[in-house]
Protein backbone atom coordinates (compact mmCIF):
# COMPACT_ATOMS: atom_id res chain seq x y z
CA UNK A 1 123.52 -7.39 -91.38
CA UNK A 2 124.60 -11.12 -91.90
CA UNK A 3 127.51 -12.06 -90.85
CA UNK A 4 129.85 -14.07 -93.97
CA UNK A 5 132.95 -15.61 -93.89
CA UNK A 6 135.15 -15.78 -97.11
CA UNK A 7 136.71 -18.72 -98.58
CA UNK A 8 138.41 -17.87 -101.31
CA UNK A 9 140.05 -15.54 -103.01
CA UNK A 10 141.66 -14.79 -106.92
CA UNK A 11 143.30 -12.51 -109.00
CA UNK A 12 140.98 -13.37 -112.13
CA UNK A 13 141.73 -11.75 -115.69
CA UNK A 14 138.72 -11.20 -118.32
CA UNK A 15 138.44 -9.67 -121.59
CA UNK A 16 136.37 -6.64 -122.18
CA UNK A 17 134.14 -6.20 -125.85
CA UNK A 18 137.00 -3.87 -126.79
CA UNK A 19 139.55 -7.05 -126.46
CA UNK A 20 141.50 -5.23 -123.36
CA UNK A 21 142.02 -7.15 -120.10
CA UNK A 22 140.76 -6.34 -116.75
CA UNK A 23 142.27 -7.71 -113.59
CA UNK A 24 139.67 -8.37 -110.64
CA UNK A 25 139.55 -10.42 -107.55
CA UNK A 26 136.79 -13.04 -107.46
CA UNK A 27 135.89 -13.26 -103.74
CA UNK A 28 133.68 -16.47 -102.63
CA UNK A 29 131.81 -16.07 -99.25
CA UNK A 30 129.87 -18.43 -97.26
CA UNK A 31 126.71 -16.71 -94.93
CA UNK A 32 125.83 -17.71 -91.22
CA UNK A 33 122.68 -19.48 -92.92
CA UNK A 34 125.01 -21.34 -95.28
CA UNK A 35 124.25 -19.57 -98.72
CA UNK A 36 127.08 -19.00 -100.71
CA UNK A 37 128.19 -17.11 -103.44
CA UNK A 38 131.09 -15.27 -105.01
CA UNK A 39 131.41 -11.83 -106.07
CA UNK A 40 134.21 -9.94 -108.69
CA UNK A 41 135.64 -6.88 -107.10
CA UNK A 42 137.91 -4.83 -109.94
CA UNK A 43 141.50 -3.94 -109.12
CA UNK A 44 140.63 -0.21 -108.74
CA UNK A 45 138.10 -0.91 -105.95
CA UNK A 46 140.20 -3.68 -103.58
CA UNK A 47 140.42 -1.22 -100.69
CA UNK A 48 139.40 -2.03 -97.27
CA UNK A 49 136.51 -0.26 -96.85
CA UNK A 50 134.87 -0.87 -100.28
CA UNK A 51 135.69 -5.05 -100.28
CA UNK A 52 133.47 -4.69 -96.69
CA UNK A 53 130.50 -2.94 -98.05
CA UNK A 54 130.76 -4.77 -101.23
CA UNK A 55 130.92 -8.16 -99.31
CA UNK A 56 128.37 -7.07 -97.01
CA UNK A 57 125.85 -6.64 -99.74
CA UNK A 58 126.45 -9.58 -101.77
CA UNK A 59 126.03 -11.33 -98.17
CA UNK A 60 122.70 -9.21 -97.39
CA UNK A 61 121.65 -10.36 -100.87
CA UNK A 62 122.38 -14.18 -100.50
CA UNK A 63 120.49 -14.53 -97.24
CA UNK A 64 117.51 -12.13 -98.53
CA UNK A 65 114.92 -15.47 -98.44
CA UNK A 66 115.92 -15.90 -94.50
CA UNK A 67 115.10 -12.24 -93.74
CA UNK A 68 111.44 -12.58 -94.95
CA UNK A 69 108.45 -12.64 -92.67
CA UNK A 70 105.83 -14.93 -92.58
CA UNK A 71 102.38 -14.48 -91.10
């Protein structure tokens, strides 16, 4: 697992195809290798536990070309 470290954080608003908004927070993280990214988590999932394993994967994802092998 990779550690991250976030850097910022927004309440962001966008507009569905139906024309109805929908509040999310866009989270941007940096990795221990220095990739960085950002991620938008929706309103209904901004709990503790699922903002870690969200982060965690965007993280795992970001630093996938350090985590291959070469022989």
């Amino acid at each position: 697992m990779p550690k991250y470290t976030v850097t910022d954080t927004r309440e962001v608003s966008t507009l569905t195809q139906a024309g109805t908004e929908r509040k999310s927070y866009r989270v941007w993280l940096q990795t221990e290798h220095g990739s960085s990214g950002s991620v938008d988590i929706p309103v209904d999932k901004w709990t503790p536990e699922s903002v870690k394993e969200i982060l965690q994967a965007k993280a795992t994802d970001l630093d996938l070309a350090f985590a291959l092998e070469v022989e």
